[in-house]
Protein backbone atom coordinates (compact mmCIF):
# COMPACT_ATOMS: atom_id res chain seq x y z
CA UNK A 1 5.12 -12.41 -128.39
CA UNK A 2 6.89 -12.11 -125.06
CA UNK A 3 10.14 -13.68 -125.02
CA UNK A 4 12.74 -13.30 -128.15
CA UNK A 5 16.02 -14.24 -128.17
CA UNK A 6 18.93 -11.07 -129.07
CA UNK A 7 20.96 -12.29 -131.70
CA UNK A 8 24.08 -10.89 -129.65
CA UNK A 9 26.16 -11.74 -126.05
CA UNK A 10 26.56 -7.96 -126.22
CA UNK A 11 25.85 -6.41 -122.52
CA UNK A 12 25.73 -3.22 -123.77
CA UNK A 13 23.03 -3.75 -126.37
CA UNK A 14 21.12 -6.67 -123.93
CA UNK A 15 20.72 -3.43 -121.33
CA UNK A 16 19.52 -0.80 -124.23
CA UNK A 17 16.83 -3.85 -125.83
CA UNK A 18 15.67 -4.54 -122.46
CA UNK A 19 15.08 -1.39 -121.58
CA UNK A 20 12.82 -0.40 -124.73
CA UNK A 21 11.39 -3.35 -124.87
CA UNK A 22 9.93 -4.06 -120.93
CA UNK A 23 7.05 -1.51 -121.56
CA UNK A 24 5.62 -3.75 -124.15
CA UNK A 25 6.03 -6.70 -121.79
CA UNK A 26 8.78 -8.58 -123.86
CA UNK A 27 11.30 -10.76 -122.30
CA UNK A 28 15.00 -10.00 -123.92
CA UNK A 29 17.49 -12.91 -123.44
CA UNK A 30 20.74 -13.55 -125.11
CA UNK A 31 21.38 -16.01 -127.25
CA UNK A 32 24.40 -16.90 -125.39
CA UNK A 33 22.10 -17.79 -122.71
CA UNK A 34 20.14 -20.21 -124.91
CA UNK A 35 23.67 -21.62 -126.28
CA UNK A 36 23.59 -20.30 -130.04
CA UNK A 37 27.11 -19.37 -131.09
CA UNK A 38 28.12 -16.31 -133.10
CA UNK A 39 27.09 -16.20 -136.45
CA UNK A 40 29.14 -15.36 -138.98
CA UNK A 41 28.96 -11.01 -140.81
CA UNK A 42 30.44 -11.81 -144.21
CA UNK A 43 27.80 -8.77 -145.85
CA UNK A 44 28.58 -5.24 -146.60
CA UNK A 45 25.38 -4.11 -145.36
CA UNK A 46 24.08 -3.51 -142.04
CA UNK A 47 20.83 -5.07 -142.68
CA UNK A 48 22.06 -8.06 -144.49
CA UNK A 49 24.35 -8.62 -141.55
CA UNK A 50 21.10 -8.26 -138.85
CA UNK A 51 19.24 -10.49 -140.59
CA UNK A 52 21.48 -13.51 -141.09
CA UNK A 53 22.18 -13.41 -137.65
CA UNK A 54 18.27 -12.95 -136.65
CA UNK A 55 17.54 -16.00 -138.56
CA UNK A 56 20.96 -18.23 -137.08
CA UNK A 57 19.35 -17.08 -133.53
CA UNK A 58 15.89 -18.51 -134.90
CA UNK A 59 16.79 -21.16 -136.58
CA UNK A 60 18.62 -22.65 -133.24
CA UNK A 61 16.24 -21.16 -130.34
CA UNK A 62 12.42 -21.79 -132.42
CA UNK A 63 11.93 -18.51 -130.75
CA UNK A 64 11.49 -14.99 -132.50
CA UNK A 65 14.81 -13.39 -133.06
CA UNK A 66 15.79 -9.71 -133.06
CA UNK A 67 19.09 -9.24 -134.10
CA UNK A 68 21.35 -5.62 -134.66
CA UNK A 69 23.75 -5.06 -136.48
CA UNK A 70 25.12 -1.02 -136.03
CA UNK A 71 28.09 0.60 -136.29
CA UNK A 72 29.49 4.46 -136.51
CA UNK A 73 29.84 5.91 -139.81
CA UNK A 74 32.58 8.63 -140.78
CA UNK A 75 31.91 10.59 -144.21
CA UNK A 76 35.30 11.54 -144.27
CA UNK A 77 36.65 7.93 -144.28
CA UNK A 78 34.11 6.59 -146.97
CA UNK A 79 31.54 5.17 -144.44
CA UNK A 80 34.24 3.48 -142.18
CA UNK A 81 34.19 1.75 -139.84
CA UNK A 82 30.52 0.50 -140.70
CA UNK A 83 30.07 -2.85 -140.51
CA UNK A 84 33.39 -3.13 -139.25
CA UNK A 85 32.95 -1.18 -136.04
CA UNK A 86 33.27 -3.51 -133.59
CA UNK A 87 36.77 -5.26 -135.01
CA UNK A 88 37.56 -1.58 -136.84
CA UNK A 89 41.22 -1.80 -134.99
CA UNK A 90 41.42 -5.42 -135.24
CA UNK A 91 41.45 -5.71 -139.31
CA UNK A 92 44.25 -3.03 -138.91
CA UNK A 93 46.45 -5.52 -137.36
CA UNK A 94 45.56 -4.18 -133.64
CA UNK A 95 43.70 -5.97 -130.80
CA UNK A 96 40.14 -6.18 -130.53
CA UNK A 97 39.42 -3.07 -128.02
CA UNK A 98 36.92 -0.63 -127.54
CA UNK A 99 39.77 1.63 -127.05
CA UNK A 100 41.98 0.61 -129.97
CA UNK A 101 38.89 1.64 -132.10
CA UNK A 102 38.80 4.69 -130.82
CA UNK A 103 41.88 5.49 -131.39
CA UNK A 104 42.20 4.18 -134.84
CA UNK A 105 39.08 6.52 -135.76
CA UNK A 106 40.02 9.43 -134.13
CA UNK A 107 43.66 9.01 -135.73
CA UNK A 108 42.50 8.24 -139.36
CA UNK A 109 40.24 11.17 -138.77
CA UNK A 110 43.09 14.05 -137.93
CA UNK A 111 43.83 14.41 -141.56
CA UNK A 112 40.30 15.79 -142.32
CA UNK A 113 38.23 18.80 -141.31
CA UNK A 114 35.06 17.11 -141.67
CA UNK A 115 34.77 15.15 -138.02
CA UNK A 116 30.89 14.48 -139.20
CA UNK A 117 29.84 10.64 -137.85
CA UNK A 118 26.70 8.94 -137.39
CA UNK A 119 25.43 5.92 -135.71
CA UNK A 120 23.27 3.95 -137.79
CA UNK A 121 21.04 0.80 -136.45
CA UNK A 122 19.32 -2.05 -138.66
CA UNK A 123 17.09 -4.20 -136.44
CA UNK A 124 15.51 -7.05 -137.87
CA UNK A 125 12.89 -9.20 -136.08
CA UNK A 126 11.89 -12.48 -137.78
CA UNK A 127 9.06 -14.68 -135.97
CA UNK A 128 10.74 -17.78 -137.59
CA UNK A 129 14.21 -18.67 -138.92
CA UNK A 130 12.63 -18.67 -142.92
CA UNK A 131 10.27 -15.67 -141.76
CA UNK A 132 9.27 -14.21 -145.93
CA UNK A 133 8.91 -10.92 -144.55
CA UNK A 134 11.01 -9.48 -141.55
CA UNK A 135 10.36 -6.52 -139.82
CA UNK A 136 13.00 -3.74 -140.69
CA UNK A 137 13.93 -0.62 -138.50
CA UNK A 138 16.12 1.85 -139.16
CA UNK A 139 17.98 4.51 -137.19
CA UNK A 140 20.64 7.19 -138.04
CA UNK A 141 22.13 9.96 -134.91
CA UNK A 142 24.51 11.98 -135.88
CA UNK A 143 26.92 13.73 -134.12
CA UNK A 144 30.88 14.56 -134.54
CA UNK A 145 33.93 12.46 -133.39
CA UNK A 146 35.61 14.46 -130.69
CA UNK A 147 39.84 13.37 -129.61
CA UNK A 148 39.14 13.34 -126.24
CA UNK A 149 36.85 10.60 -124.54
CA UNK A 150 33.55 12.21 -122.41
CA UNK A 151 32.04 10.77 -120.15
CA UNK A 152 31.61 7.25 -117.92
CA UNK A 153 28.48 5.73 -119.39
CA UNK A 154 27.96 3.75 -122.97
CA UNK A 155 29.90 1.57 -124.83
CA UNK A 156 31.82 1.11 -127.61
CA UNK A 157 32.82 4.63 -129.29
CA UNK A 158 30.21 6.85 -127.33
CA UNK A 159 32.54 8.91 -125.00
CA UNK A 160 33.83 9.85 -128.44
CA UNK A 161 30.64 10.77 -130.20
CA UNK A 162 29.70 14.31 -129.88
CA UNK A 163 25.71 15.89 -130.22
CA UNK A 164 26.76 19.31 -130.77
CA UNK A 165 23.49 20.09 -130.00
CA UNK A 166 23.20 18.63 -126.62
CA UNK A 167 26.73 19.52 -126.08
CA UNK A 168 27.29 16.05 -124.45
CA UNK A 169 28.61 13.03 -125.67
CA UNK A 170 26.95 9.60 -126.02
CA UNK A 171 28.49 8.32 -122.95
CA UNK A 172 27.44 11.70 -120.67
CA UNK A 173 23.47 11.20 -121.55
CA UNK A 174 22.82 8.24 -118.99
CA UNK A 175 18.96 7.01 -119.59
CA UNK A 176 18.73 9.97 -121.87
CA UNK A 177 20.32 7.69 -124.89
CA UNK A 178 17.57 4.88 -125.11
CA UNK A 179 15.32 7.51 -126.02
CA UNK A 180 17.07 9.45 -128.50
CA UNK A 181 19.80 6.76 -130.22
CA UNK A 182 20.46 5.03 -133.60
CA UNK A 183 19.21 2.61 -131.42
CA UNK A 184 15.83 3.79 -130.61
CA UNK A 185 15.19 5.69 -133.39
CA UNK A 186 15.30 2.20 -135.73
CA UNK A 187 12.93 0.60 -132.73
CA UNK A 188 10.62 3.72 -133.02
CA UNK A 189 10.31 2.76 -136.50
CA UNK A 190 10.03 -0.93 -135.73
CA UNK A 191 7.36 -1.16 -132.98
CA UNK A 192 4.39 -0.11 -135.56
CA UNK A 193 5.53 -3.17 -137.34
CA UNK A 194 5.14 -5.02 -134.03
CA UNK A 195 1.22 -3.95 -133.50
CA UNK A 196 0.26 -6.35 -136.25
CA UNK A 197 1.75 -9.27 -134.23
C-alpha cells in the first residue's frame, strides 16, 4: 500500500497522519482532495463513527481508507464531549469554534474537582469499502483540563490539555506529540496490523 485516502479535510490530523505514516513510505491525501464529501457520525461510538467514514472514503476513492474518529473525554461530565468534540459548543446552541469548545468544557467542568480528561483515538483502515475485517487501533492519553490555554502549537482543545507529568500542555510539546498522543498510541497499535499487508 502507498497511497490511502484520510477520511477527513482536517489539517490538523492530515499533518499528524503524514507525519507517522512517511517512514513507512505511505502517501496521506485528503479526501477533500479526491472530492468525497463528509460523511455523516450518527454512532455513539468512536469506532463505529471511524469506520463508516473509512468505508464512505473507500467506497468513493477505490483506494484504502484510514479514517479517525477522536475526541477528549471528561469523567466528570459522563464521557463528554466524546464523539461530540468537535461540534461540543455547537449542540449547545453556540458556534462551531475551537474556542467555544473550550470554553464550554472548561465551564461545565468548574463545578467538579475531578479535572481528569483523556484523548482517545479509533483508527480504522479498510483496504476496500466492504473490507470483512478492518484494522482497529486504539489510543487513550490522559491528562487534566487546565482554565487557562498553553501554548501555540496543536489543535482543537490541546492548549487546554494538561500532562501533569510533562508539566506541558498538548499544544507546548511541538514534534514531541506524534510520538506520544491518543493519536500515536492507536497507530502504534495499528502498524503490526499493517505488516501483514
Amino acid at each position: 500500500m502507498k497511497k490511502l485516502v484520510l477520511a477527513s479535510n482536517n489539517a490538523g490530523k492530515l499533518k499528524e497522519f503524514a507525519a507517522l505514516l512517511a517512514p513507512l513510505g505511505i502517501e496521506v491525501v485528503t479526501q477533500g482532495s479526491l472530492g468525497v464529501p463528509e460523511c455523516p457520525e450518527p454512532h455513539v461510538t468512536f469506532i463505529e463513527n471511524a469506520l463508516a467514514k473509512a468505508r464512505h472514503a473507500s467506497a468513493i476513492t477505490g483506494l484504502p481508507a484510514l479514517a479517525d474518529d477522536s475526541g477528549i473525554c471528561a469523567p466528570a461530565l459522563g464521557g463528554a464531549p466524546g464523539v461530540l468534540s468537535a461540534r461540543f459548543a455547537a449542540v449547545d446552541g453556540q458556534p462551531r469554534s475551537d474556542d467555544a469548545n473550550n470554553r464550554l468544557l472548561v465551564e461545565r467542568l468548574r463545578a467538579f474537582d475531578d479535572k481528569r480528561a483523556c484523548y482517545y483515538a479509533a483508527l480504522v483502515l479498510v483496504r476496500h469499502a466492504d473490507d470483512p475485517l478492518p484494522l482497529i487501533g486504539e489510543g487513550t492519553w490522559w491528562g487534566e483540563v487546565i482554565d487557562t490555554p498553553r501554548g501555540e502549537g496543536g489543535f482543537g482543545y490541546d492548549p487546554y490539555f494538561l500532562l501533569p507529568a510533562l508539566g506541558k500542555t498538548a499544544a507546548e510539546l511541538g514534534a514531541e506529540k506524534n510520538r506520544i498522543s491518543h493519536r500515536a498510541l492507536a497507530l502504534a497499535a495499528l502498524l503490526p496490523k499493517l505488516s501483514g499487508l
